[in-house]
Protein backbone atom coordinates (compact mmCIF):
# COMPACT_ATOMS: atom_id res chain seq x y z
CA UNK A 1 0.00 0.00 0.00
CA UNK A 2 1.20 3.41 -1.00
CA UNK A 3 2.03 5.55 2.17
CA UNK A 4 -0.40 8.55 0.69
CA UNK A 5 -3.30 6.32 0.49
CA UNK A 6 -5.68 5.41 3.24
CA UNK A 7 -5.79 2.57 5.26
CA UNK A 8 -8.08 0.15 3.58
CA UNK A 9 -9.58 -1.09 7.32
CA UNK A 10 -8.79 2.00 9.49
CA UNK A 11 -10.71 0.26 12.55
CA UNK A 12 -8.76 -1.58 13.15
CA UNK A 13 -6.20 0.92 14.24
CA UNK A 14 -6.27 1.88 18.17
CA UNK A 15 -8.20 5.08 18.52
CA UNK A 16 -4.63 7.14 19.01
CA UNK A 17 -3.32 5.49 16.16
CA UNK A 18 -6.19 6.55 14.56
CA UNK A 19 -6.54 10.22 15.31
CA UNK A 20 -2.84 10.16 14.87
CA UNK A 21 -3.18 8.71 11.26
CA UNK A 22 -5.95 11.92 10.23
CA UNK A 23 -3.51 13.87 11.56
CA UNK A 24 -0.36 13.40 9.80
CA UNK A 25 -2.92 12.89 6.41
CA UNK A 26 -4.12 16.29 7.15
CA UNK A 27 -1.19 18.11 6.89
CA UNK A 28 -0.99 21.24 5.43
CA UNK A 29 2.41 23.18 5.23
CA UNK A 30 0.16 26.71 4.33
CA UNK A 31 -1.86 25.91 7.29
CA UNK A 32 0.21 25.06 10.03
CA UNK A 33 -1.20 23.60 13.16
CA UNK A 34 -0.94 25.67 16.23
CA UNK A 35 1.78 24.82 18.21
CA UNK A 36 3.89 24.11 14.85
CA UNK A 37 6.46 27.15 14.76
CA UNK A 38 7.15 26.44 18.45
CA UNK A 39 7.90 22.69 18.34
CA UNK A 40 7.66 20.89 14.99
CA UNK A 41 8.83 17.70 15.81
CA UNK A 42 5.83 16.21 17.02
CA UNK A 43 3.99 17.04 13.82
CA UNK A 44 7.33 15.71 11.68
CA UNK A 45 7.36 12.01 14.15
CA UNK A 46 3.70 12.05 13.19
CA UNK A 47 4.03 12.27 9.72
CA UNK A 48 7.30 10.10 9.40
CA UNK A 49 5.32 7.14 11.21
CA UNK A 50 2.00 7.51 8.78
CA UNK A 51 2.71 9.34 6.09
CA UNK A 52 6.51 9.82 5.60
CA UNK A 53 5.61 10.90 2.03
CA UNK A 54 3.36 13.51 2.29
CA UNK A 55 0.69 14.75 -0.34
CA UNK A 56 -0.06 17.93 0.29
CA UNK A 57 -3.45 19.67 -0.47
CA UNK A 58 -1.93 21.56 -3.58
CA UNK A 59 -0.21 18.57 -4.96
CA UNK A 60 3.08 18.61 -3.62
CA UNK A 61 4.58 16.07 -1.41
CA UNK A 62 6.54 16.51 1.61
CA UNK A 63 9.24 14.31 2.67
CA UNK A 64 9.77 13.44 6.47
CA UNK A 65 12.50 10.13 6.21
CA UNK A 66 16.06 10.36 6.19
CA UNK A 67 16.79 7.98 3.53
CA UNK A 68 14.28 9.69 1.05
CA UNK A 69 15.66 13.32 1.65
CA UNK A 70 19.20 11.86 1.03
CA UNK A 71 17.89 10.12 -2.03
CA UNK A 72 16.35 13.50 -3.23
CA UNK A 73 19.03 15.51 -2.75
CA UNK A 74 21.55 12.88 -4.34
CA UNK A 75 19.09 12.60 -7.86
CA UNK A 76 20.71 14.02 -10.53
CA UNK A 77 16.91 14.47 -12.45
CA UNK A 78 15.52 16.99 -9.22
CA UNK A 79 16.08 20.62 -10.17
CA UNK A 80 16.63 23.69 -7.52
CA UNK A 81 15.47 26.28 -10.33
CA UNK A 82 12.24 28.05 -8.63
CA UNK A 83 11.13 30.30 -11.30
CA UNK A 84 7.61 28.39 -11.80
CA UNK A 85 7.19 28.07 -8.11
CA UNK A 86 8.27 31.82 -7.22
CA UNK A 87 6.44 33.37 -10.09
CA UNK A 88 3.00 33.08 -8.43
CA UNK A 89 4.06 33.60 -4.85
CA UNK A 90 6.34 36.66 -5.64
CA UNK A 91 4.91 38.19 -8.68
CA UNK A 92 7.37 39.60 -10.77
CA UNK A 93 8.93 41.93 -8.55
CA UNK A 94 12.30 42.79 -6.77
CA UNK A 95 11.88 38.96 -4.51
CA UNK A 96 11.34 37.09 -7.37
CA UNK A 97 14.43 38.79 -9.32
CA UNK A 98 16.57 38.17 -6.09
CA UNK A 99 16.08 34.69 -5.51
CA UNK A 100 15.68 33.24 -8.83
CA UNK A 101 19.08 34.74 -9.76
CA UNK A 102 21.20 33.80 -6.58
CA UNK A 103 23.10 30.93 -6.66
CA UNK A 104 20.95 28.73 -4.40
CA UNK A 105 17.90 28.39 -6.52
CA UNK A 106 19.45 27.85 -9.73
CA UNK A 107 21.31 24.31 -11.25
CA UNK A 108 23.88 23.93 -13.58
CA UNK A 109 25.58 25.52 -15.67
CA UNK A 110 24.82 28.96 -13.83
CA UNK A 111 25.04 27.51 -10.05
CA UNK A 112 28.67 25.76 -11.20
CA UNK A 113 29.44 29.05 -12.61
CA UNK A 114 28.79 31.12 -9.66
CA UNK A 115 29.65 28.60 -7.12
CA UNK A 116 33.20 27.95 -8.25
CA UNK A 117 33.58 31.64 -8.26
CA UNK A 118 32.39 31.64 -4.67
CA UNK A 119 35.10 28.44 -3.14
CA UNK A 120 38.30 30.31 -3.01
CA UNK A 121 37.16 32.06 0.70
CA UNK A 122 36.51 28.57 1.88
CA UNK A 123 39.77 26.47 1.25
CA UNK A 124 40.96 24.90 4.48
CA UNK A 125 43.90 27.60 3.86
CA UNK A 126 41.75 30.55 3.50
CA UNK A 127 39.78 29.12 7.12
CA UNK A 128 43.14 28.93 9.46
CA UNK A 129 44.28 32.70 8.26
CA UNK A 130 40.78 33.83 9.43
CA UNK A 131 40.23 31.66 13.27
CA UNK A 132 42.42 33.96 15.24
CA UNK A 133 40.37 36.82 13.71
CA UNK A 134 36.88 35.05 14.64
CA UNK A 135 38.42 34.20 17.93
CA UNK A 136 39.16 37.98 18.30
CA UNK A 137 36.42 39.01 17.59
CA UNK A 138 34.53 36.71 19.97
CA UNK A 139 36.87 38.19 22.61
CA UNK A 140 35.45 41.43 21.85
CA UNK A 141 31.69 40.81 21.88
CA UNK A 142 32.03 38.77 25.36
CA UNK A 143 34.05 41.68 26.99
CA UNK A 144 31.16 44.12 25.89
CA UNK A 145 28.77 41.75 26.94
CA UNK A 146 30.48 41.34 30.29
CA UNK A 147 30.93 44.92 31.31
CA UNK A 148 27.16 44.73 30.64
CA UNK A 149 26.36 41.87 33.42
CA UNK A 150 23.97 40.10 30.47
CA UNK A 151 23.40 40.18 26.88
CA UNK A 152 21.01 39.19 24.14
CA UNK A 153 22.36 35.74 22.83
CA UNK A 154 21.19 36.30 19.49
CA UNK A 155 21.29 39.90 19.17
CA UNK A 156 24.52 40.73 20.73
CA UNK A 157 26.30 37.58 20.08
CA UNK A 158 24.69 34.94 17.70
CA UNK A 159 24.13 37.11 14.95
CA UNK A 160 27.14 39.41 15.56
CA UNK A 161 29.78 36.78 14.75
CA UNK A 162 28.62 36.16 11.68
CA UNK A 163 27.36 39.18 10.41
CA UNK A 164 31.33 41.03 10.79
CA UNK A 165 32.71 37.85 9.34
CA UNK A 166 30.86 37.95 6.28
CA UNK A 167 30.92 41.82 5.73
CA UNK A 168 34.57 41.74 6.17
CA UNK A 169 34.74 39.11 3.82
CA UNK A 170 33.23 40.81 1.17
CA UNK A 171 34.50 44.48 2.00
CA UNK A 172 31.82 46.06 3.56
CA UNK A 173 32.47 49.22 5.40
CA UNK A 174 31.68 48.72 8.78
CA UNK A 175 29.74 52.14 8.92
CA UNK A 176 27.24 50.60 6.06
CA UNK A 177 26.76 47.21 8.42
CA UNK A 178 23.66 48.44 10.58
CA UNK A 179 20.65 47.82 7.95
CA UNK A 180 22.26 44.46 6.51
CA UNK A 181 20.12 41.52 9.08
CA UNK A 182 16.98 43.54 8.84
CA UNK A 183 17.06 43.38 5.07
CA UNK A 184 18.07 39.58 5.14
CA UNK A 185 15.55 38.67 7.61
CA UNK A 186 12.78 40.16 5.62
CA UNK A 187 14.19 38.84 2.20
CA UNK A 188 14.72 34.88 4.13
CA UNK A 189 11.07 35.47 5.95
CA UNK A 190 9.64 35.65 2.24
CA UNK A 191 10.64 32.35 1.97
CA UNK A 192 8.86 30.75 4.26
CA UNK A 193 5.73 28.50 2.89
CA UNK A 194 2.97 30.64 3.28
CA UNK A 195 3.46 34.74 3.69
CA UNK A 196 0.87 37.75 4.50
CA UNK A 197 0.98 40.88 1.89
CA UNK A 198 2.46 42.72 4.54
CA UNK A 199 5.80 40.43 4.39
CA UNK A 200 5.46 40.09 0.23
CA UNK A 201 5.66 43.66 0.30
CA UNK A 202 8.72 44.30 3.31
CA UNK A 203 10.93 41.72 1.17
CA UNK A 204 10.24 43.23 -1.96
CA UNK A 205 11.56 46.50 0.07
CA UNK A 206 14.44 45.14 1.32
CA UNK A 207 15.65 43.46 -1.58
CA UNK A 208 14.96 46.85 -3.56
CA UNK A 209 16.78 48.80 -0.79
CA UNK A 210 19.97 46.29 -0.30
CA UNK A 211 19.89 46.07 -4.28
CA UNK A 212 20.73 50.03 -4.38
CA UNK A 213 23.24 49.60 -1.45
CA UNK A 214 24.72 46.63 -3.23
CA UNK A 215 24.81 48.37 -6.82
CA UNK A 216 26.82 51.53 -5.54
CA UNK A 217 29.45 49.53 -3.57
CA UNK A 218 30.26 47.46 -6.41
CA UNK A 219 30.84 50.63 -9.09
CA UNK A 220 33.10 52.12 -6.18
CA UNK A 221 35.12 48.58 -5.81
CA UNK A 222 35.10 48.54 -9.50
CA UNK A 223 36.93 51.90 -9.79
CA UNK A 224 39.20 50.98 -7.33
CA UNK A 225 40.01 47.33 -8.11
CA UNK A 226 43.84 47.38 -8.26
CA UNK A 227 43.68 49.00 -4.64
CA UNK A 228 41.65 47.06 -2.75
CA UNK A 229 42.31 43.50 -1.24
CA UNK A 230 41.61 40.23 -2.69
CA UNK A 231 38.25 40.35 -0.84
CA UNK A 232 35.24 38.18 -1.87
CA UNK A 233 33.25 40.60 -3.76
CA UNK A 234 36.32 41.68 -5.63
CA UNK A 235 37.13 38.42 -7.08
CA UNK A 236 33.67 37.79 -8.02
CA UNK A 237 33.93 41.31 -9.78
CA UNK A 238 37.40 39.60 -11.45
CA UNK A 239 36.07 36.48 -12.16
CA UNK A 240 38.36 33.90 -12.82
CA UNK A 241 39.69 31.38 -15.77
CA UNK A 242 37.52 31.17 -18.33
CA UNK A 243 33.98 31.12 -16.77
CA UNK A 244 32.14 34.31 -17.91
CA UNK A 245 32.39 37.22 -15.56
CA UNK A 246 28.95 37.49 -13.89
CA UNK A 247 26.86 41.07 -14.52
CA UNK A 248 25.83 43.46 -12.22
CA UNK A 249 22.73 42.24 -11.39
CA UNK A 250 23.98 38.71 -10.99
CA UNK A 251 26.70 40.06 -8.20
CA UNK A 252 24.52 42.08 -6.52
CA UNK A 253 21.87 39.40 -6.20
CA UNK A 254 24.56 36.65 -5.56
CA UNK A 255 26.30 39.35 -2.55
CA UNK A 256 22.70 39.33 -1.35
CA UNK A 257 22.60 35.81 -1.08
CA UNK A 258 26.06 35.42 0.38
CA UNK A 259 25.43 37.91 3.74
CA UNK A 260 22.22 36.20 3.70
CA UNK A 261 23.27 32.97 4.14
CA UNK A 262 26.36 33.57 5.43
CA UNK A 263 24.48 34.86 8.79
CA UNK A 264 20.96 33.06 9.18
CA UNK A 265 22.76 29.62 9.33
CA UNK A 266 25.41 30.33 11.59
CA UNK A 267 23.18 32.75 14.00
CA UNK A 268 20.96 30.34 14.16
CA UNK A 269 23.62 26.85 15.24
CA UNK A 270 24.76 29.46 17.97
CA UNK A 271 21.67 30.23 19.35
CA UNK A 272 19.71 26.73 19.21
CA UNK A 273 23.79 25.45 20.30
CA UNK A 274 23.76 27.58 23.52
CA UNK A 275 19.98 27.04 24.35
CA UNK A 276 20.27 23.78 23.93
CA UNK A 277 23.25 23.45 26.36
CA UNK A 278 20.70 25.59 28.89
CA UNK A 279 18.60 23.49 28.64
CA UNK A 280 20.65 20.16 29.18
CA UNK A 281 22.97 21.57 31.93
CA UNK A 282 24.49 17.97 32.34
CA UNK A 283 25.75 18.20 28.32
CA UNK A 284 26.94 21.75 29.35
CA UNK A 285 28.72 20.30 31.98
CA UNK A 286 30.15 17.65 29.86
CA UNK A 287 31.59 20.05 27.01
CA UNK A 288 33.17 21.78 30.20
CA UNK A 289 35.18 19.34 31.66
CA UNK A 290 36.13 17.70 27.69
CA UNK A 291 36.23 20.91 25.16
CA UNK A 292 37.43 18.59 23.09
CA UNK A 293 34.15 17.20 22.33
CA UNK A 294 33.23 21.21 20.71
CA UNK A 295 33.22 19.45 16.83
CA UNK A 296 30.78 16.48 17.69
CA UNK A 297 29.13 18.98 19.47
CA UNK A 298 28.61 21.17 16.84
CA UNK A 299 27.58 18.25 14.91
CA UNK A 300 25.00 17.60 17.43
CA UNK A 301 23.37 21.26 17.65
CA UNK A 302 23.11 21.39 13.73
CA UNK A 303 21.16 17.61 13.81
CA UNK A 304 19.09 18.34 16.88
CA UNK A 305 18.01 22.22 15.68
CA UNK A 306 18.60 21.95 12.29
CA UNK A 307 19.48 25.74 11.06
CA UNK A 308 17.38 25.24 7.92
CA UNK A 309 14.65 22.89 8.37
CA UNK A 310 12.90 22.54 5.06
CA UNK A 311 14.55 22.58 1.27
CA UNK A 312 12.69 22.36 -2.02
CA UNK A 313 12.95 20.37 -5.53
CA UNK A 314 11.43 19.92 -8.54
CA UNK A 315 11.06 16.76 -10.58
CA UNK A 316 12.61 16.89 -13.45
CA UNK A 317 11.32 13.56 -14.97
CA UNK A 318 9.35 11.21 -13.62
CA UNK A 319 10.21 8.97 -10.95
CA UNK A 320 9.18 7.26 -7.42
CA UNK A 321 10.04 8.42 -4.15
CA UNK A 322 9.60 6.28 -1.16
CA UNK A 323 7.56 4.26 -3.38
CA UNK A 324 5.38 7.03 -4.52
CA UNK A 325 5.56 7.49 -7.90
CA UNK A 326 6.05 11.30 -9.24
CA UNK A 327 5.56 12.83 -12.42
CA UNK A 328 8.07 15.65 -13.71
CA UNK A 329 7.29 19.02 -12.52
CA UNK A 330 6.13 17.67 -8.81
CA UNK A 331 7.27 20.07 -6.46
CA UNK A 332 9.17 18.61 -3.17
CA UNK A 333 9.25 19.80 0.22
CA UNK A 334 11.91 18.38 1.76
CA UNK A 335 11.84 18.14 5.78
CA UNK A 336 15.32 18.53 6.52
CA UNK A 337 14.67 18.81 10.83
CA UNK A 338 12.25 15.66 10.26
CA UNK A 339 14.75 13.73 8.47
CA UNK A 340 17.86 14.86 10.87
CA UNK A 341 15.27 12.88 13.75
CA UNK A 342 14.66 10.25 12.22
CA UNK A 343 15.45 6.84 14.64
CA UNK A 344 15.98 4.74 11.80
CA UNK A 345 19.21 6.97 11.15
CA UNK A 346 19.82 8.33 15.01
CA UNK A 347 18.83 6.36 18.16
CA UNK A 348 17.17 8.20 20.28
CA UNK A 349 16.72 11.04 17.91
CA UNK A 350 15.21 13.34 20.55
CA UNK A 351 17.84 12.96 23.10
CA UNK A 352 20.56 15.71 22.74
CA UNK A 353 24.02 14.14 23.13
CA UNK A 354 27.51 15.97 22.36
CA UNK A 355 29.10 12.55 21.92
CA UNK A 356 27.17 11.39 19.10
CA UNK A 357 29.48 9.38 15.98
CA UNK A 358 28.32 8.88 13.69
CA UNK A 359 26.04 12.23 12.83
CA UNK A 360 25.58 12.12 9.16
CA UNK A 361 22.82 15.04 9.68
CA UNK A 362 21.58 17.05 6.57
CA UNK A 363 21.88 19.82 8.01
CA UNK A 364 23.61 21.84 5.25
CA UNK A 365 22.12 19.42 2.45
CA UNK A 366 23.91 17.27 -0.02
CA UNK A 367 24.90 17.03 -3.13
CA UNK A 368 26.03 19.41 -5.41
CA UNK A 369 23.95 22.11 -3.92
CA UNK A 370 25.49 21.48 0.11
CA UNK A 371 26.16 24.66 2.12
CA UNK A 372 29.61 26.53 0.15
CA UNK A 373 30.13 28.05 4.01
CA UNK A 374 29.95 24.74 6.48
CA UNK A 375 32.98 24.98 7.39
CA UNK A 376 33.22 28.47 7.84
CA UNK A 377 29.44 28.04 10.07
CA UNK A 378 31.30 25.30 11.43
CA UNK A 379 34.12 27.36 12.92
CA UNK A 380 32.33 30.01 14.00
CA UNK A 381 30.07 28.03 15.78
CA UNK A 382 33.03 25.68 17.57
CA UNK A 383 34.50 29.47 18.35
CA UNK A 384 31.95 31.19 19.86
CA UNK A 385 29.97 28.58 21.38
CA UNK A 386 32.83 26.85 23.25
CA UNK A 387 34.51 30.42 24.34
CA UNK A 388 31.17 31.44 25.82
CA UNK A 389 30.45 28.28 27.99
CA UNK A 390 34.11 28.70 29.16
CA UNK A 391 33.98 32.42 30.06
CA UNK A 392 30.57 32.40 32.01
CA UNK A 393 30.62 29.19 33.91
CA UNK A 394 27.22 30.03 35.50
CA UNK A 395 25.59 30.96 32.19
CA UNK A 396 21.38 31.02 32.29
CA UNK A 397 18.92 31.91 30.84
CA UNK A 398 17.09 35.20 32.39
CA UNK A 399 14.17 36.34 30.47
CA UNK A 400 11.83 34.58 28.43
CA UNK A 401 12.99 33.49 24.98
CA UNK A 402 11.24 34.33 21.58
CA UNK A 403 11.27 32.29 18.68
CA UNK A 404 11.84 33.49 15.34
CA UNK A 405 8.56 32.52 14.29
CA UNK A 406 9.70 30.70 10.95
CA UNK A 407 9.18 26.87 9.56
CA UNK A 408 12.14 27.12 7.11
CA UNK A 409 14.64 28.73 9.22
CA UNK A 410 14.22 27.77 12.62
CA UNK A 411 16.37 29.80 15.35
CA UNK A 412 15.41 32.61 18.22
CA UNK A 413 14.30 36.12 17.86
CA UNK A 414 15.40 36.82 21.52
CA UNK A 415 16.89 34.99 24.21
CA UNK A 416 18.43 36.62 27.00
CA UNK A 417 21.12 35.59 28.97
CA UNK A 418 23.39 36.23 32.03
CA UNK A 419 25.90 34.75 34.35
């Protein structure tokens, strides 16, 4: 029996089981359940045990298993290009012009175009030069934060790393840096599966407004190319071998994506890393007393809070999922926080534990199209999680946290802290 069709005798199914069942069959990524944004996971066990592949009401499935998300990502026939999907949900304004030119929602030949442009920052050599600068800087933010007596984790500290890291790594002038998360968080928000005018509108304005921003640093770094530093946004102005340079358009929109991603993913592993530690003081204890442990750690925090919890694909010829067969042009949800708690792949899936080998999490995705910046979100997050726990050895929480209030990206708002 396929997994999207209804139990023939449903009976015979224990009442729970049964209520359960309707549940996960009901499932409606537009129409969230109450409760969702704040804890997911119950809905995503739900769905993984009766419907791990998921037809939603407007035809598209959602996957929940480990071992189809990995096959998903892994098929050469799925595409990443959104341009159908976006169309409708964006219009054809500044949003839609942002994300269906940005490397992430593209395939090849432009995404191997832009990404091999985009690798040279990321080289294990390229990493070492910069950890004794992220370790700086994390020096800084905690003595501010100290002289304080408490701090905003994400605010002051989880979204402060990585913002400087990735404006410094593409030349930003440190007086232009205050705008740059408000636009990102309104252009990610858009993203999320279903959105209210009010946010269509506030990413089509922040996109529009970064765009400008964008446009006018690049003619001044243009000008001034032989000067400057061999920073990431000038050798994407250079180019390199013989791949065609990209146009203005396509490096603004790509720089766009960059300090996007390079902050939502890594503000969010420090945040869930930290809270997470909270609120298992005996694993806090643990990475204490062994600081060794910080990379399974990390590890840990990315499979037990995934940054990015859902990814997208479209068929791109027909095929069968999980035994479902598909027809080319099926749009895919894929569910990476379901998949990264999945007990077939992690025993005890819900049980947070720093010493966990293996991890194979998805967590940054796979494939072709996995995360250009792990490692760098990687060592940031060992950094500044690690030197935090170590500085305030009575670290708490002491306010009530707020959630970001997103499905896709799923991380705090607030969450205050002192020691």
């Amino acid at each position: 029996m396929s997994p999207t069709q209804p139990d023939p005798n449903p009976r015979a199914a224990p009442p729970a089981d049964a209520a359960e069942r309707a549940a996960a069959l009901a499932f409606d990524p537009l129409n969230l359940p109450p409760g969702f944004l704040e804890n997911p996971f119950p809905t995503y066990h739900l769905l993984r045990r009766h419907d791990p592949v998921h037809r939603c009401p407007d035809g598209s499935y959602f996957l929940t298993r480990f071992a189809d998300v990995t096959a998903v990502y892994r098929d050469r026939r799925m595409r990443s290009d959104k341009t159908v999907e976006f169309r409708p949900k964006f219009g054809g304004g500044a949003l839609f012009r942002h994300h269906t030119t940005s490397l992430v929602f593209n395939d090849p030949p432009y995404h191997t175009r832009v990404r091999n442009l985009l690798i040279a920052p990321f080289t294990p050599r390229a990493l070492r030069a910069m950890e004794p600068v992220i370790a700086d800087l994390v020096e800084r933010l905690l003595d501010a934060a100290e002289a304080r007596g408490g701090m905003d984790l994400i605010a002051d500290f989880a979204a402060a790393v990585p913002v400087e890291v990735i404006c410094n790594m593409l030349g930003v002038p440190r007086a232009d840096r205050g705008p740059l998360r408000d636009y990102s968080l309104r252009i990610l928000g858009a993203l999320e599966p279903a959105i209210s005018a009010e946010q269509l509108a506030a990413g089509n304005r922040a996109v529009e407004q970064f765009s400008a921003y964008l446009d006018g640093l690049i003619v001044e770094r243009r000008r001034n190319l032989s000067d400057v530093p061999s920073d990431v946004l000038s050798a994407l102005i250079r180019g390199g071998g013989e791949a065609e340079p990209l146009t203005q358009e396509e490096l603004i929109q790509n720089c766009i994506f960059l300090l996007n991603a390079g902050h939502e993913t890594t503000t969010n592993l420090i945040g869930n890393g930290v809270a997470a530690l909270i609120g298992h003081p005996g694993q806090m204890t643990l990475l204490r007393s062994r600081p060794e442990l910080i990379e399974s750690a990390v590890e840990e925090f990315l499979r037990f809070e995934s940054s990015n919890q859902l990814g997208n694909r479209l068929v791109g010829a027909a095929l069968e999922i999980g035994g479902v067969a598909m027809a080319e042009g099926t749009q895919i949800t894929l569910c990476i926080g379901a998949a990264n708690r999945d007990p077939a792949q992690f025993p005890d899936p819900d049980r947070l534990d720093i010493e966990r080998r293996p991890n194979p999490h998805l967590a940054f995705g796979a494939g072709i199209h996995a995360c250009a910046g792990m490692t760098l979100a990687r060592l940031e997050g060992r950094i500044a999680i690690l030197r935090l726990i170590q500085r305030f050895p009575n670290l708490h929480r002491s306010g009530t946290p707020e959630r970001g209030g997103r499905a896709r990206f799923r991380g705090y708002a607030a969450y205050p802290v002192s020691w």
